[in-house]
N, C-alpha and C. Protein backbone atom coordinates (compact mmCIF):
# COMPACT_ATOMS: atom_id res chain seq x y z
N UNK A 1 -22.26 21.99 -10.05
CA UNK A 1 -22.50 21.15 -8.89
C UNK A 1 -22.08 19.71 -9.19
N UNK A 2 -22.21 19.01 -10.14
CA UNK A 2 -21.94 17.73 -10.61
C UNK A 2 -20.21 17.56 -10.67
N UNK A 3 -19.21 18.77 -11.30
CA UNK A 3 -18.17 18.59 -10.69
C UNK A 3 -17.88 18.31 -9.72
N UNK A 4 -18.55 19.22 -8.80
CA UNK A 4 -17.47 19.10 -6.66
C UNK A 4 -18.49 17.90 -6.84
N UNK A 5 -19.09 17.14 -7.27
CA UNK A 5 -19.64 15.85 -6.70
C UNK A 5 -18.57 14.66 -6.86
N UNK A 6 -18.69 14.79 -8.50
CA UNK A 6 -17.74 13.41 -8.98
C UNK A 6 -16.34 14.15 -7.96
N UNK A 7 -16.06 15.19 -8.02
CA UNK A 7 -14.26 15.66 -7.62
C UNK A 7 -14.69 14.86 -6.01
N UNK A 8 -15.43 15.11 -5.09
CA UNK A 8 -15.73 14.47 -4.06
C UNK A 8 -16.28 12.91 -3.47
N UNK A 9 -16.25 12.47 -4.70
CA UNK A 9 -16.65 10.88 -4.70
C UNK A 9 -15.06 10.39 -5.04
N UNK A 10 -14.29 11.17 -6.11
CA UNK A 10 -13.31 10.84 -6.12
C UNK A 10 -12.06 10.62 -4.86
N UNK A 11 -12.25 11.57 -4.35
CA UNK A 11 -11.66 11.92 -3.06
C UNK A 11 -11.96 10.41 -1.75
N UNK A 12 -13.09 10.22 -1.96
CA UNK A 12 -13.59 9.67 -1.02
C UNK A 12 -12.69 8.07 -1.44
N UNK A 13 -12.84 7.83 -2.58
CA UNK A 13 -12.64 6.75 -3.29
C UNK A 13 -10.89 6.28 -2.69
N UNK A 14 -10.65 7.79 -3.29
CA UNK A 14 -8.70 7.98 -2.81
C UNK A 14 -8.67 7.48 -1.42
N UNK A 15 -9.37 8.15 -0.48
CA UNK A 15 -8.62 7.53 1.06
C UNK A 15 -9.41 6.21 1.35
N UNK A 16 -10.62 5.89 0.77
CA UNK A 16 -10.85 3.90 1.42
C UNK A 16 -9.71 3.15 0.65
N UNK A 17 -8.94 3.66 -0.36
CA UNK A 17 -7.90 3.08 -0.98
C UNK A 17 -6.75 3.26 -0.20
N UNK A 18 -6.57 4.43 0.41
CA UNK A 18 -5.34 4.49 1.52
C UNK A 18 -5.68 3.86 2.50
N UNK A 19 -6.69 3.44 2.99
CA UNK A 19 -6.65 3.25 4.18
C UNK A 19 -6.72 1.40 3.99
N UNK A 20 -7.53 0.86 3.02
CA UNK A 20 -6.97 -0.72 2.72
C UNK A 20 -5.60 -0.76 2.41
N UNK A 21 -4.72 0.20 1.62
CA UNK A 21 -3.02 -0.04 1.72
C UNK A 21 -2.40 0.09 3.45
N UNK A 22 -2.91 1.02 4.37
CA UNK A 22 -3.01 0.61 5.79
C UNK A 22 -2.96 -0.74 6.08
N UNK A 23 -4.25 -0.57 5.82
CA UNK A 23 -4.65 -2.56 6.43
C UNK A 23 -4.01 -3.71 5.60
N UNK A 24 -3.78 -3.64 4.64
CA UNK A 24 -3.19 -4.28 3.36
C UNK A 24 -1.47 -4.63 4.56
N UNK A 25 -0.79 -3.67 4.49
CA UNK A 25 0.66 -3.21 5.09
C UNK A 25 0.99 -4.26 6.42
N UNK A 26 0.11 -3.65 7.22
CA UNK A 26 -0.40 -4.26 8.50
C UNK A 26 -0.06 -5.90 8.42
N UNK A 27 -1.11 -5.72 8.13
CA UNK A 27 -1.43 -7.56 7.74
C UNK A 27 -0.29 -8.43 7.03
N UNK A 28 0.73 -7.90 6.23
CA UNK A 28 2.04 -8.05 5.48
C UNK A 28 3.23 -8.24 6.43
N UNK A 29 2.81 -7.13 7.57
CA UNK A 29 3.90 -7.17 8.31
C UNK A 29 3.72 -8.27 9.59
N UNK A 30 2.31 -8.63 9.91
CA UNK A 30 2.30 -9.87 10.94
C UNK A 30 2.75 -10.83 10.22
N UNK A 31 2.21 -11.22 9.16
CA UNK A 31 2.54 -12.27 8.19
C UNK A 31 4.18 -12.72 8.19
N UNK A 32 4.90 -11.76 7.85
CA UNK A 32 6.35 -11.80 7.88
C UNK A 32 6.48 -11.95 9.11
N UNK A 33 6.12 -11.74 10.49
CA UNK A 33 6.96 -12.35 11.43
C UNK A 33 6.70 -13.39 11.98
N UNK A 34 5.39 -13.90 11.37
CA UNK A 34 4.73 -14.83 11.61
C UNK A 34 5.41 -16.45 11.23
N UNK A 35 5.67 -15.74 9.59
CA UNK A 35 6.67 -16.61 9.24
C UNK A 35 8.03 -16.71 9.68
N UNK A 36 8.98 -15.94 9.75
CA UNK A 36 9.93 -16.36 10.67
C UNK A 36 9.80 -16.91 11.81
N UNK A 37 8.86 -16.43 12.79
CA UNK A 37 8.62 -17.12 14.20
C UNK A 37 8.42 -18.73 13.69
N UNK A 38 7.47 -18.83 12.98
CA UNK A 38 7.31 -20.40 12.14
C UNK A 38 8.92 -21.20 12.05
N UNK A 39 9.62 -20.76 11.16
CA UNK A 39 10.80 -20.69 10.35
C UNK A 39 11.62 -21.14 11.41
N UNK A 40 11.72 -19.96 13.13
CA UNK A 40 12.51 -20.29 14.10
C UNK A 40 12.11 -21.76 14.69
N UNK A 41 10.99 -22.37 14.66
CA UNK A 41 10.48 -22.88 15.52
C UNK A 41 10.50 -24.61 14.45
N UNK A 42 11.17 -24.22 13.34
CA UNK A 42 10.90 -25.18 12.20
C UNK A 42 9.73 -26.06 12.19
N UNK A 43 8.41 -25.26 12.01
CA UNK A 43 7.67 -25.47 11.45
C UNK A 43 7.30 -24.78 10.24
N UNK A 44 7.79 -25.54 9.29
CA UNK A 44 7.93 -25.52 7.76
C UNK A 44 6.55 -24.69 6.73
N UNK A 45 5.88 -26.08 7.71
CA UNK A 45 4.82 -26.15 6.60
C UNK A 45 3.75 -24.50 6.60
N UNK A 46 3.65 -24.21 8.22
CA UNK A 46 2.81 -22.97 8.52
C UNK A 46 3.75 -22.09 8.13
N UNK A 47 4.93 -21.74 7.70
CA UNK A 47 6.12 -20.64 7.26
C UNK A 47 5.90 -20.27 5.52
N UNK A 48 5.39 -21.73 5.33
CA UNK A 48 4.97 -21.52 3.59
C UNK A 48 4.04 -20.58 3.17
N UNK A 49 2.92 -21.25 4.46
CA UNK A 49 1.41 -20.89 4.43
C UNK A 49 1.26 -19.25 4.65
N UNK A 50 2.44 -18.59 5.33
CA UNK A 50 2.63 -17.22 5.74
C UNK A 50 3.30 -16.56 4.95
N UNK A 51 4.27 -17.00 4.25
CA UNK A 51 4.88 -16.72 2.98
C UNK A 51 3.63 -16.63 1.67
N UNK A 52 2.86 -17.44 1.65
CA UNK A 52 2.21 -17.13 0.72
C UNK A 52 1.02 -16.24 0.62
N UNK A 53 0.50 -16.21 2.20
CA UNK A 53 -0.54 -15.13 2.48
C UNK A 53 0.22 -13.37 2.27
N UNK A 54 1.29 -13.49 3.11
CA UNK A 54 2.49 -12.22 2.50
C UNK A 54 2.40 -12.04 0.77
N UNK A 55 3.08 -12.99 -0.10
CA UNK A 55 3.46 -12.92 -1.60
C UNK A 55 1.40 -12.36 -2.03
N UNK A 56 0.58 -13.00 -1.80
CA UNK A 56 -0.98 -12.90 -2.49
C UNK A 56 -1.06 -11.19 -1.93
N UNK A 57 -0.87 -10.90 -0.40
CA UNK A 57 -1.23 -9.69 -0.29
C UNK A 57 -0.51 -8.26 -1.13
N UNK A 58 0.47 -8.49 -1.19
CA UNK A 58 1.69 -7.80 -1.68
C UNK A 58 1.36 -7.84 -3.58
N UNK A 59 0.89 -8.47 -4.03
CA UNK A 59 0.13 -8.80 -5.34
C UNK A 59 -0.92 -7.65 -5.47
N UNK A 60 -1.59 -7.16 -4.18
CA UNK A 60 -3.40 -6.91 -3.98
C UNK A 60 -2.86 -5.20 -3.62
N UNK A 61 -1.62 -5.24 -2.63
CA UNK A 61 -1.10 -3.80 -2.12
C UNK A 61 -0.48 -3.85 -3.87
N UNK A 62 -0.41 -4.05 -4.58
CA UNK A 62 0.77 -3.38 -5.74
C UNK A 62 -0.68 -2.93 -6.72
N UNK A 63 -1.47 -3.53 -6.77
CA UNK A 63 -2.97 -3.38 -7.77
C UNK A 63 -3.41 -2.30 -7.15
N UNK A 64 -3.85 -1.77 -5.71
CA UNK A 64 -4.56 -0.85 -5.26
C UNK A 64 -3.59 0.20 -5.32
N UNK A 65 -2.03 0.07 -5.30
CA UNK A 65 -1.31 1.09 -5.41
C UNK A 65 -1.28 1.88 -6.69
N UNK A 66 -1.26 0.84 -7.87
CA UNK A 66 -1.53 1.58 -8.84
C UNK A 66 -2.37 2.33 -9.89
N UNK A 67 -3.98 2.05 -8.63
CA UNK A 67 -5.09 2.68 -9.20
C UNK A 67 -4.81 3.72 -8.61
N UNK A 68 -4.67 4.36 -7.22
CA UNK A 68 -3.84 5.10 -6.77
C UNK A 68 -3.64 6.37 -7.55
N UNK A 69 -1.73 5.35 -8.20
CA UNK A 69 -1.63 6.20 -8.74
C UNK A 69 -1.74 7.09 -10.10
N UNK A 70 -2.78 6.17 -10.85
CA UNK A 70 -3.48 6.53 -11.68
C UNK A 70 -4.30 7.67 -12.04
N UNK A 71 -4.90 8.45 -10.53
CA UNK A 71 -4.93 9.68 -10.63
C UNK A 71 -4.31 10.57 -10.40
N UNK A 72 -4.93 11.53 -11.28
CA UNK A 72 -3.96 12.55 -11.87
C UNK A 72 -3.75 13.57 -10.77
N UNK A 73 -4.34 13.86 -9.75
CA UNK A 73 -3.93 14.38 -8.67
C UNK A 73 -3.37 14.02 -7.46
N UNK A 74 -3.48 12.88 -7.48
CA UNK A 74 -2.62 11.80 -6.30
C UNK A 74 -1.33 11.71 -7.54
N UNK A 75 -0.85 11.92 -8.68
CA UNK A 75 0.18 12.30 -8.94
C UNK A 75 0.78 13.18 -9.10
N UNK A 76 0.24 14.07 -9.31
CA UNK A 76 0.98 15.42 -8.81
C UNK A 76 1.41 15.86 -7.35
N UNK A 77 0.33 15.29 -6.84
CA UNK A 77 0.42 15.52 -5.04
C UNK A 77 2.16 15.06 -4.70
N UNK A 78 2.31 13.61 -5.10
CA UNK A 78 3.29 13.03 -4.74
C UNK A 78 4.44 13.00 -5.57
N UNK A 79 4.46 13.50 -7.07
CA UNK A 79 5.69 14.46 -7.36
C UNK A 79 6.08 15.85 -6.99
N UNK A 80 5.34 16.42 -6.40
CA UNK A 80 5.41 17.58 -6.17
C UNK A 80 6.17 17.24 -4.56
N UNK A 81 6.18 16.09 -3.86
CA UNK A 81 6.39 16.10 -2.25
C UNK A 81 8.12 15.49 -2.93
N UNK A 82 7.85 14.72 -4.10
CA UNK A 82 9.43 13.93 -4.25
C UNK A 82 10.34 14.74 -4.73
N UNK A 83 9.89 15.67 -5.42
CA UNK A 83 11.05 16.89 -5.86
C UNK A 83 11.26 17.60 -4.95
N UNK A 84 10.11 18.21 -4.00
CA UNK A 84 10.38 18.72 -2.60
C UNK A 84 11.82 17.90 -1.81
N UNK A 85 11.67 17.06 -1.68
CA UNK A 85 12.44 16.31 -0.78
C UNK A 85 13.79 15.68 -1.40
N UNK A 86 13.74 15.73 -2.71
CA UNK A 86 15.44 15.69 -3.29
C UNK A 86 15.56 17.12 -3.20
N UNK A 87 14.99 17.93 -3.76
CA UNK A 87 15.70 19.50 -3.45
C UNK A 87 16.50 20.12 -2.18
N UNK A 88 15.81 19.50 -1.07
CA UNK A 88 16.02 19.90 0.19
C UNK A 88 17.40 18.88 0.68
N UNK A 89 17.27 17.60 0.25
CA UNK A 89 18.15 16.87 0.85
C UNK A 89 19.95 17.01 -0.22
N UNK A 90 19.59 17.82 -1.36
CA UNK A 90 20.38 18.07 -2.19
C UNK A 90 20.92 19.26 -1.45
N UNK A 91 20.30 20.31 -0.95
CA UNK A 91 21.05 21.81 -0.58
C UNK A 91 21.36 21.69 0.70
């Protein structure tokens, strides 16, 4: 019983981690147009300020990505989909 527990806390752990790389993404991608819209409008200083909220998040998405993929079944999961998908796009 203490296995399917920890195996199910683990699990749980895995998708609030997918789902902040969601929100993480999200938030990366207003940012970037945020800053160009800035950029178009040459206002400098708020283009920095969006540039750097982008560069800090993108820091935070690369850390949660690689606890990620640190487990050993969220790596297999996703070598097993990448060999899938060169195999197929190879034949």
């Amino acid at each position: 019983m203490g296995d399917t527990k920890n195996i199910s806390e683990a699990t749980k752990t895995v998708f609030k981690k997918l789902d902040a790389l969601n929100s993480i993404d999200y938030r990366m991608r207003r940012y970037r147009r945020a800053q160009r819209r800035m950029e178009y409008y040459s206002n400098h200083d708020m283009a920095d300020h969006y540039k750097d909220r982008h560069e800090t998040l993108g820091f935070l998405r690369d850390s949660i990505n690689s606890e990620i993929m640190m487990n050993k079944k969220v790596a297999r999961t996703v070598r097993a989909k990448v060999i899938k998908q060169i195999t197929e796009n190879l034949m």
